[in-house]
PDB file of N, CA and C in Angstrom:
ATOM      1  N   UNK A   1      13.669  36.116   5.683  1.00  0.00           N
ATOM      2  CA  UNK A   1      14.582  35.972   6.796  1.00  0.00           C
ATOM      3  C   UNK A   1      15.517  37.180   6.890  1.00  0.00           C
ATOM      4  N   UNK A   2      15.805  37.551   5.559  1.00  0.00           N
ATOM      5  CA  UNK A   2      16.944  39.016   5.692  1.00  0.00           C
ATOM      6  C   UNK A   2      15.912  39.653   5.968  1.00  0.00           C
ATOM      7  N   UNK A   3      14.552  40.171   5.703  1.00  0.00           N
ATOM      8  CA  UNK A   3      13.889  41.290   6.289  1.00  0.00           C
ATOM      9  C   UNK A   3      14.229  41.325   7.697  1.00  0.00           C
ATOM     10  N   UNK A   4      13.700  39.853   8.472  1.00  0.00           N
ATOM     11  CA  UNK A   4      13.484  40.310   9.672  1.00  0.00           C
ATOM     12  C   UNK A   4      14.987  40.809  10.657  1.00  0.00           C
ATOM     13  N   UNK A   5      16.084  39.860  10.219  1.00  0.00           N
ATOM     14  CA  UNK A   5      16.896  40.122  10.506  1.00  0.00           C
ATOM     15  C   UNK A   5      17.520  41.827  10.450  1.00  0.00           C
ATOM     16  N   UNK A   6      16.932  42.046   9.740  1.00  0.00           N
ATOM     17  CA  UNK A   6      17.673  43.631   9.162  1.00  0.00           C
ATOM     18  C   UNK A   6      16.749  44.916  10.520  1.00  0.00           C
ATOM     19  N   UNK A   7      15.261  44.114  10.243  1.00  0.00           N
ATOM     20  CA  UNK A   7      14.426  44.802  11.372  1.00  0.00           C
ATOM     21  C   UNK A   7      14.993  44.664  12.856  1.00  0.00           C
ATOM     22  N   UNK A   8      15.674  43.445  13.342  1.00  0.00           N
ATOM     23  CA  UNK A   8      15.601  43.101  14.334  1.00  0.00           C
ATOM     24  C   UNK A   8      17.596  44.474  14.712  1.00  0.00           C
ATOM     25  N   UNK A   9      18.923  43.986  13.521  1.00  0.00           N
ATOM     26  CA  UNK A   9      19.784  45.222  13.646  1.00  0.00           C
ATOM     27  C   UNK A   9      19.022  46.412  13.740  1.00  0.00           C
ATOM     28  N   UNK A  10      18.196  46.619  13.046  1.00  0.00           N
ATOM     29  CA  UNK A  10      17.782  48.628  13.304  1.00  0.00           C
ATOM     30  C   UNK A  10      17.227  48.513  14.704  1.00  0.00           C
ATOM     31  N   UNK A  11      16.788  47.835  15.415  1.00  0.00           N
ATOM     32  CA  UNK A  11      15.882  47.603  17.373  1.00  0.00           C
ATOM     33  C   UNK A  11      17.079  47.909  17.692  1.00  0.00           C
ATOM     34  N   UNK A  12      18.338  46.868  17.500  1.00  0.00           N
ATOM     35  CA  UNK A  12      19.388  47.045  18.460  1.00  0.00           C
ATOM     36  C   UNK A  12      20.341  47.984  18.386  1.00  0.00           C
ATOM     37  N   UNK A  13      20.666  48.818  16.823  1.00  0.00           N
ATOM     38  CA  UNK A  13      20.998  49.728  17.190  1.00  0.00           C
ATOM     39  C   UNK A  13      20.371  50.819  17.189  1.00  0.00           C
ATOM     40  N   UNK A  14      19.425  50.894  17.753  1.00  0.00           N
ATOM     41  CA  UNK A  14      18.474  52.154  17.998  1.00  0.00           C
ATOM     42  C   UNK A  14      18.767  52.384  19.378  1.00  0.00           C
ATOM     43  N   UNK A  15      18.925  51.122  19.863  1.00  0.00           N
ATOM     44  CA  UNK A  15      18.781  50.946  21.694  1.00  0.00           C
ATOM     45  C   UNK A  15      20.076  52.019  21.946  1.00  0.00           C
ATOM     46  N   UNK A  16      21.059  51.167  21.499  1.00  0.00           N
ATOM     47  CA  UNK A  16      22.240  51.322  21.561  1.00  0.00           C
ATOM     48  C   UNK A  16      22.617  52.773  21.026  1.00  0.00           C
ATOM     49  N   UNK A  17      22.030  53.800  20.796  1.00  0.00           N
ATOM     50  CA  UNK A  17      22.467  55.133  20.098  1.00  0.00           C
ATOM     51  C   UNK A  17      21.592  55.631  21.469  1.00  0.00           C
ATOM     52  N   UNK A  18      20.793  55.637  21.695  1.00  0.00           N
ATOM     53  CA  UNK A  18      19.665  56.610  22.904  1.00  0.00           C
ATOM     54  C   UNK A  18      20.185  55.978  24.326  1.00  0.00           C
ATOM     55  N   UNK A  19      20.994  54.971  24.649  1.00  0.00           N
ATOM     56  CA  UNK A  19      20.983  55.095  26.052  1.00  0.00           C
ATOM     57  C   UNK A  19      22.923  54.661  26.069  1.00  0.00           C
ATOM     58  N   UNK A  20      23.415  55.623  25.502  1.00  0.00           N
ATOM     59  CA  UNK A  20      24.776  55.617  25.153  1.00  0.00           C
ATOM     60  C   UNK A  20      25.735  56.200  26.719  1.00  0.00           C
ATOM     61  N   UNK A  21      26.177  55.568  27.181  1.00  0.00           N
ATOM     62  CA  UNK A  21      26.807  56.127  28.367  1.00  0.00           C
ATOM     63  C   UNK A  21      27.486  57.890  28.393  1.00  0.00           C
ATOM     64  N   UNK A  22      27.459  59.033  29.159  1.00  0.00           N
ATOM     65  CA  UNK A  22      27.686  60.320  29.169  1.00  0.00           C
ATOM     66  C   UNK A  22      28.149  60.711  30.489  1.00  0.00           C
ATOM     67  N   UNK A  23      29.563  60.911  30.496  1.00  0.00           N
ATOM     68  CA  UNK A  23      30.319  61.873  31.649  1.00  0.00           C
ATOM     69  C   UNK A  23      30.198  62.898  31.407  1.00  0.00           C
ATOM     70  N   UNK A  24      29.715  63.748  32.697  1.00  0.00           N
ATOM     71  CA  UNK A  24      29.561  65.079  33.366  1.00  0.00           C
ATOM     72  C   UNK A  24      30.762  65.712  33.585  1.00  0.00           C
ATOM     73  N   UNK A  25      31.409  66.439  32.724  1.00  0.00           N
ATOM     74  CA  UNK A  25      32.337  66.941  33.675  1.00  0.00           C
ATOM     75  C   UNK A  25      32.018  68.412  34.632  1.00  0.00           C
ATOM     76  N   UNK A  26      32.395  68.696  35.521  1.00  0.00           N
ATOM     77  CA  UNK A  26      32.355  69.447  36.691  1.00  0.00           C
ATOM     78  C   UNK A  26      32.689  71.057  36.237  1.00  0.00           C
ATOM     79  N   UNK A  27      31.348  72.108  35.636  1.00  0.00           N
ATOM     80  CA  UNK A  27      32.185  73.642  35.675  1.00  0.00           C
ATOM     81  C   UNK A  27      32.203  74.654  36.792  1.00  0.00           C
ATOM     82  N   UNK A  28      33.249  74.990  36.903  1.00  0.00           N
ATOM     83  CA  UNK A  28      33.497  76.089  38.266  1.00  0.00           C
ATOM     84  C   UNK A  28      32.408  76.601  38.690  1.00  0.00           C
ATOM     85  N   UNK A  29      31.822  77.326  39.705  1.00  0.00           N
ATOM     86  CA  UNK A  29      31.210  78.020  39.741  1.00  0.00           C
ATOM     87  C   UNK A  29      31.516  79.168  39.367  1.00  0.00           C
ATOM     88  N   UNK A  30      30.569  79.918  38.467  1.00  0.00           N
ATOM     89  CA  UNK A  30      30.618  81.420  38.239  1.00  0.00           C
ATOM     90  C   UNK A  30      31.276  80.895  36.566  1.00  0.00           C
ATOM     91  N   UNK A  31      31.082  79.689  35.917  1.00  0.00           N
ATOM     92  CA  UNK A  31      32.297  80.139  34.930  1.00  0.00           C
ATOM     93  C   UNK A  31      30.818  78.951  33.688  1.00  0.00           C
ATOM     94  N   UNK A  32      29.763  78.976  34.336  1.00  0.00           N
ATOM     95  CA  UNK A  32      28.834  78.416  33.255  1.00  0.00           C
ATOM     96  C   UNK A  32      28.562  79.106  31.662  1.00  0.00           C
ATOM     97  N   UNK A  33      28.483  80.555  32.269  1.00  0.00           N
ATOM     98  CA  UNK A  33      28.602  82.047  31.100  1.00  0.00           C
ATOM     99  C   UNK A  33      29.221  81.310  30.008  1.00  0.00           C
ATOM    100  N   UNK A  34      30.729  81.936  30.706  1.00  0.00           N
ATOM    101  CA  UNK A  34      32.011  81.588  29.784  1.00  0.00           C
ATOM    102  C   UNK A  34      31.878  80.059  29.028  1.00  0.00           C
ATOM    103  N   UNK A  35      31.410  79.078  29.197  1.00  0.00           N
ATOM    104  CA  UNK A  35      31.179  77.750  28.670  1.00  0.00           C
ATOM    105  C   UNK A  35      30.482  78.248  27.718  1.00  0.00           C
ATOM    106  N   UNK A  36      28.975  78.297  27.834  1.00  0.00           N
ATOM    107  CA  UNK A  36      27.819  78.599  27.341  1.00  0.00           C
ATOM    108  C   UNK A  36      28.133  79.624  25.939  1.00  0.00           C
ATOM    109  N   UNK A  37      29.048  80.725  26.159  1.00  0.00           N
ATOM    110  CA  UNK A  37      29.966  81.718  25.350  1.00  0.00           C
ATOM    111  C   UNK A  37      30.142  81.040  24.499  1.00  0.00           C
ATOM    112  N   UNK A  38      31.559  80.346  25.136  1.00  0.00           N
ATOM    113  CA  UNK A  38      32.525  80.109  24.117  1.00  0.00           C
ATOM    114  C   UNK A  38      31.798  78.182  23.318  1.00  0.00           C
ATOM    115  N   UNK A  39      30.986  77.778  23.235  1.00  0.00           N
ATOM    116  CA  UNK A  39      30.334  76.673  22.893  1.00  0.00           C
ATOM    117  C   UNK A  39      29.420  77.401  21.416  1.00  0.00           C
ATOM    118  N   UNK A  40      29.046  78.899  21.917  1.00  0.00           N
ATOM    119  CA  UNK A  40      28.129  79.668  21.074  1.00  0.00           C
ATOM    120  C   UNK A  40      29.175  80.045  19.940  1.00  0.00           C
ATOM    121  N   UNK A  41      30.695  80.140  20.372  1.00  0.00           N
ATOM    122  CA  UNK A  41      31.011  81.389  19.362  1.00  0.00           C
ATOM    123  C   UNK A  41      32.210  80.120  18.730  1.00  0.00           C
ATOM    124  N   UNK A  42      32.158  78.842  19.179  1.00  0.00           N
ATOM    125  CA  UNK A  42      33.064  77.408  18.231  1.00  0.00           C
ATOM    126  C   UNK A  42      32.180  77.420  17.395  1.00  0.00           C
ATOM    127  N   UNK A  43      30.806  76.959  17.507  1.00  0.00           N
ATOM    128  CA  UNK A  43      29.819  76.493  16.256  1.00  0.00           C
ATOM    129  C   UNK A  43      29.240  77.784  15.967  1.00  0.00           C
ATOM    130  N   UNK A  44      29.668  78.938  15.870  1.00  0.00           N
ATOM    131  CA  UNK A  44      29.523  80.108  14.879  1.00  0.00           C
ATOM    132  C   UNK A  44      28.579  80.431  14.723  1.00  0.00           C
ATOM    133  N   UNK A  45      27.756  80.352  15.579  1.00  0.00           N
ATOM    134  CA  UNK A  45      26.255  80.855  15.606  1.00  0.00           C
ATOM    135  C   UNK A  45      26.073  82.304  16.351  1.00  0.00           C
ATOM    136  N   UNK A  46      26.169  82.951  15.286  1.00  0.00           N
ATOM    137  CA  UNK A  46      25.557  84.459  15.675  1.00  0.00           C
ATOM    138  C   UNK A  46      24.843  85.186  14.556  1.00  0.00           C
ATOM    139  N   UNK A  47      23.478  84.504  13.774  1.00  0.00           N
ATOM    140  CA  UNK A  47      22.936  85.143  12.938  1.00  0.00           C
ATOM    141  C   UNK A  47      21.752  84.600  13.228  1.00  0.00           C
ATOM    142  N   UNK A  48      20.737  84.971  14.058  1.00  0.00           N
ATOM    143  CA  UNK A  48      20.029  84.092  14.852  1.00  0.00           C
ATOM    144  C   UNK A  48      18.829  85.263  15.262  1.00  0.00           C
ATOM    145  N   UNK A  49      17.830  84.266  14.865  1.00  0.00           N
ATOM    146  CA  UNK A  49      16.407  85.004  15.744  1.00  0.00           C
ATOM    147  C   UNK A  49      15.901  84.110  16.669  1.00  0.00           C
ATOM    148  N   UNK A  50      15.187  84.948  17.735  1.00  0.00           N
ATOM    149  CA  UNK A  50      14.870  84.062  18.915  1.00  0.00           C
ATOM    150  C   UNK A  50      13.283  84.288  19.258  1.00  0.00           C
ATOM    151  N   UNK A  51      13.183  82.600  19.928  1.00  0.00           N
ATOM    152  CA  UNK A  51      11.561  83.417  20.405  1.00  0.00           C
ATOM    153  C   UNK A  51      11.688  82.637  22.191  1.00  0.00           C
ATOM    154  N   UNK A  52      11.624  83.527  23.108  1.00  0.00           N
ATOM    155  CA  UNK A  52      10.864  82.959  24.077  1.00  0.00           C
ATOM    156  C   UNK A  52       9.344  82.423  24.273  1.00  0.00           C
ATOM    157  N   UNK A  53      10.263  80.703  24.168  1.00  0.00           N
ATOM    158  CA  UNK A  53       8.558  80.085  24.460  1.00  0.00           C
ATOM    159  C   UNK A  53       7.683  80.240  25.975  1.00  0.00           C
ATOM    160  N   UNK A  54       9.021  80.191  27.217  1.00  0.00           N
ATOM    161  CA  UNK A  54       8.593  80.591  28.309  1.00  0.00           C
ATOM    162  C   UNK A  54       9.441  80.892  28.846  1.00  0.00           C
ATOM    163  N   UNK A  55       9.512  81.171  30.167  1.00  0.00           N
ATOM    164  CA  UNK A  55      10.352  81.279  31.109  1.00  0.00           C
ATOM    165  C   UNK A  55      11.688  80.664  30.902  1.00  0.00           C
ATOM    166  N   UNK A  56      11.414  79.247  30.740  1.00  0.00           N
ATOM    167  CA  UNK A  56      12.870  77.802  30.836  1.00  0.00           C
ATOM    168  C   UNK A  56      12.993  77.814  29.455  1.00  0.00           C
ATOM    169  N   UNK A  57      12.886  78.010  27.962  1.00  0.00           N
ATOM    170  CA  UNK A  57      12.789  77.618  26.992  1.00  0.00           C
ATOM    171  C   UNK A  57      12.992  78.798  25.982  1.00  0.00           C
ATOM    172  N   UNK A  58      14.426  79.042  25.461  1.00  0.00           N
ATOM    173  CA  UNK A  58      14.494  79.836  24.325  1.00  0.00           C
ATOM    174  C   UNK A  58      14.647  79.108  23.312  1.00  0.00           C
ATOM    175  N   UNK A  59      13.910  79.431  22.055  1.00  0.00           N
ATOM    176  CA  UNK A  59      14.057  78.594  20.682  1.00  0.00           C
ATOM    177  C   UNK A  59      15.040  79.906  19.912  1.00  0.00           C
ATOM    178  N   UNK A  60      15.535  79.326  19.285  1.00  0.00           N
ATOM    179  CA  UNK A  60      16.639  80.653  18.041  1.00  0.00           C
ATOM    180  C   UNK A  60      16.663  79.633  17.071  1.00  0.00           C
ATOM    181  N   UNK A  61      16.519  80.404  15.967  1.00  0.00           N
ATOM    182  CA  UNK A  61      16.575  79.991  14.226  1.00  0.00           C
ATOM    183  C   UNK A  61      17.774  80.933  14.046  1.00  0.00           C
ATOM    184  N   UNK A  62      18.777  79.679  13.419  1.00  0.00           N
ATOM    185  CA  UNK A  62      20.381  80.305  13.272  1.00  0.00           C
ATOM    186  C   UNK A  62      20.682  80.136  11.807  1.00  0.00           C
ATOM    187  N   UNK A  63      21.355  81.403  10.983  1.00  0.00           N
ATOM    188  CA  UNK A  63      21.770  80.877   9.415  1.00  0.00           C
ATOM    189  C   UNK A  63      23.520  80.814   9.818  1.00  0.00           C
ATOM    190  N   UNK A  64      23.696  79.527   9.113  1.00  0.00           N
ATOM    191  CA  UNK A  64      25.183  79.457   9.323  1.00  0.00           C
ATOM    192  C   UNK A  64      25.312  78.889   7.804  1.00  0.00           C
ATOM    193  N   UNK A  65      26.659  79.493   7.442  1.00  0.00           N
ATOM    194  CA  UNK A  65      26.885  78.726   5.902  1.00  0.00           C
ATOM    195  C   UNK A  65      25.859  78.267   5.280  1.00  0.00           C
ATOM    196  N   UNK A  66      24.692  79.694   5.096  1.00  0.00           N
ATOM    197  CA  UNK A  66      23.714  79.541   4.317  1.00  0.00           C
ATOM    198  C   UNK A  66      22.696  78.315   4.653  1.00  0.00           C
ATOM    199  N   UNK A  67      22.712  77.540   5.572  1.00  0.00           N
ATOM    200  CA  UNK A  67      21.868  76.809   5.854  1.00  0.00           C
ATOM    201  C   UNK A  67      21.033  77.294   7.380  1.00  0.00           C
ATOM    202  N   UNK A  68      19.665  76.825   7.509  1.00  0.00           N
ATOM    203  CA  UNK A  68      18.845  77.250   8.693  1.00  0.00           C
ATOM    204  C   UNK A  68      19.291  76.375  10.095  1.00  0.00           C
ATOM    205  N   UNK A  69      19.467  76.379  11.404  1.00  0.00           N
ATOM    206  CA  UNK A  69      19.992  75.688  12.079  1.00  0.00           C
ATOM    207  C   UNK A  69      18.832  75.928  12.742  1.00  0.00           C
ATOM    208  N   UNK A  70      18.114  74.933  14.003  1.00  0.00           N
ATOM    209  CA  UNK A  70      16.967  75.372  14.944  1.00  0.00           C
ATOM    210  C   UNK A  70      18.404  74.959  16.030  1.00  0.00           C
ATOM    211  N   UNK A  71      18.327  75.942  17.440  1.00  0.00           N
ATOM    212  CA  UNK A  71      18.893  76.280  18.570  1.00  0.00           C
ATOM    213  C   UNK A  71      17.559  76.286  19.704  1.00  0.00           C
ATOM    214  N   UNK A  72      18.318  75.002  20.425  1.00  0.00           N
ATOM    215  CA  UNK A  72      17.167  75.288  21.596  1.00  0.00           C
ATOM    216  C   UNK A  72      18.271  75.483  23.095  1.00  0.00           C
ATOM    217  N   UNK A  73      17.187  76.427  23.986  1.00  0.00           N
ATOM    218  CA  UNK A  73      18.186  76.693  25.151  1.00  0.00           C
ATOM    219  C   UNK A  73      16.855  76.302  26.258  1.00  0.00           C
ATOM    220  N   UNK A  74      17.162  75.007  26.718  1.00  0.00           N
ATOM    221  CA  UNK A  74      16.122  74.648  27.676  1.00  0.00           C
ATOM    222  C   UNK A  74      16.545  74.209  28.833  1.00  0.00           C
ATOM    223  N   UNK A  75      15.836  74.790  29.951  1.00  0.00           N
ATOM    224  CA  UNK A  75      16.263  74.454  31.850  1.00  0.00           C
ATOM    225  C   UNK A  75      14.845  74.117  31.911  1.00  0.00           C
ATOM    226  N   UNK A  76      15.234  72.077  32.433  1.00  0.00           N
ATOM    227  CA  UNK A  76      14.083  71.360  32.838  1.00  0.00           C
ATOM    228  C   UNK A  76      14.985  70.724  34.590  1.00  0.00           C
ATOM    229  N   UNK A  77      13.672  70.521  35.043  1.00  0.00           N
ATOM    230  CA  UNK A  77      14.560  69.793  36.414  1.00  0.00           C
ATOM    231  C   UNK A  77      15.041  68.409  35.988  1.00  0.00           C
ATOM    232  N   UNK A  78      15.820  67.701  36.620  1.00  0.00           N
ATOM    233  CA  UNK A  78      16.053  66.520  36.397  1.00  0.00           C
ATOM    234  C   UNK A  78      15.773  65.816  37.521  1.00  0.00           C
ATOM    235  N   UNK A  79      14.788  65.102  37.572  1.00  0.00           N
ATOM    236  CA  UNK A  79      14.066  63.698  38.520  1.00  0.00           C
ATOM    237  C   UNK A  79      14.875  62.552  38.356  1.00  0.00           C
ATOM    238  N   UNK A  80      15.026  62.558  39.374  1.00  0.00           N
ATOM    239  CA  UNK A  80      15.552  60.693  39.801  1.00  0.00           C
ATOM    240  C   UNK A  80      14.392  59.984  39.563  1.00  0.00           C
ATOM    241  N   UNK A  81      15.101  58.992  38.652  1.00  0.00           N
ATOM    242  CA  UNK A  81      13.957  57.260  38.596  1.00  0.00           C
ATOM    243  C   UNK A  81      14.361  56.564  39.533  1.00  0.00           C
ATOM    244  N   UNK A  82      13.051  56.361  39.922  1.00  0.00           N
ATOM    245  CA  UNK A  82      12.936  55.112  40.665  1.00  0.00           C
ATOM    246  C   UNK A  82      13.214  53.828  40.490  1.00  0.00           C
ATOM    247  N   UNK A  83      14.155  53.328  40.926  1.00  0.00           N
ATOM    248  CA  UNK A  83      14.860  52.046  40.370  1.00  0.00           C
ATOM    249  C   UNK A  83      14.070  50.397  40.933  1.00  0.00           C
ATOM    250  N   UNK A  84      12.846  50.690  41.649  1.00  0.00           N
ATOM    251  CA  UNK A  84      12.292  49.525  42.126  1.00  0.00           C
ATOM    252  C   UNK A  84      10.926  49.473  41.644  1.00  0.00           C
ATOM    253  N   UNK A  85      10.362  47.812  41.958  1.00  0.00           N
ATOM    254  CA  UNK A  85       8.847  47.683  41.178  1.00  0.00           C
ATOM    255  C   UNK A  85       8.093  47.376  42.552  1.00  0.00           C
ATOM    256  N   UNK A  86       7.124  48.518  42.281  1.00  0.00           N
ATOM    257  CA  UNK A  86       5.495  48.784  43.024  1.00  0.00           C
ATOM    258  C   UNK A  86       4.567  47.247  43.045  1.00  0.00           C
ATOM    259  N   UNK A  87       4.389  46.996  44.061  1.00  0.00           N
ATOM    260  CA  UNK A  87       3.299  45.778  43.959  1.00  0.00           C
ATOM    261  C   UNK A  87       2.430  46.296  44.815  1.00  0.00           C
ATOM    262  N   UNK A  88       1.157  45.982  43.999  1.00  0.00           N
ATOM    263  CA  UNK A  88      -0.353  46.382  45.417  1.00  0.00           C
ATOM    264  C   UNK A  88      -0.727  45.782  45.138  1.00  0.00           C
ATOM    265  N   UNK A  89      -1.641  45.277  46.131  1.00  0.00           N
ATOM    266  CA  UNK A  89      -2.664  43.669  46.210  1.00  0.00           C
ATOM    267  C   UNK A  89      -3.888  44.411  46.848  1.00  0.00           C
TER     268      UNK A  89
END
């Protein structure tokens, strides 16, 4: 009975970590750089090799305090879901 119970807490908080509510806040135009910058140079990442995987997708391997960090820089579109159910007969 404690197994399942214990299985059934790790479902719910699994749910509960991946669809966690997230405000957008709004950056100026022209001032994404400067974000993007200064986000790079708080978490101290400037010892870094990079590979372009494509076009949208830079990977960088970062050493910070002697440990390896993986850095990903990815532009995907974002699609609206469809919030209704399809019936065909």
């Amino acid at each position: 009975m404690l197994f399942v119970f214990s299985i059934l807490l790790l479902f719910i908080q699994a749910n509960c970590l991946s669809y966690k509510p997230r405000i957008y806040n709004r950056i100026p135009e022209f001032y994404v750089q400067d974000r993007i910058i200064n986000f790079i140079q708080r978490n101290r990442i400037n010892n870094c090799y990079e590979h372009l995987e494509n076009d949208h997708l830079l990977l960088l391997k970062c050493y910070k305090f002697n440990k390896l960090f993986d850095v990903e820089i990815n532009i995907k579109p974002a699609y609206k879901k469809n919030n209704y159910v399809s019936i065909y007969i």
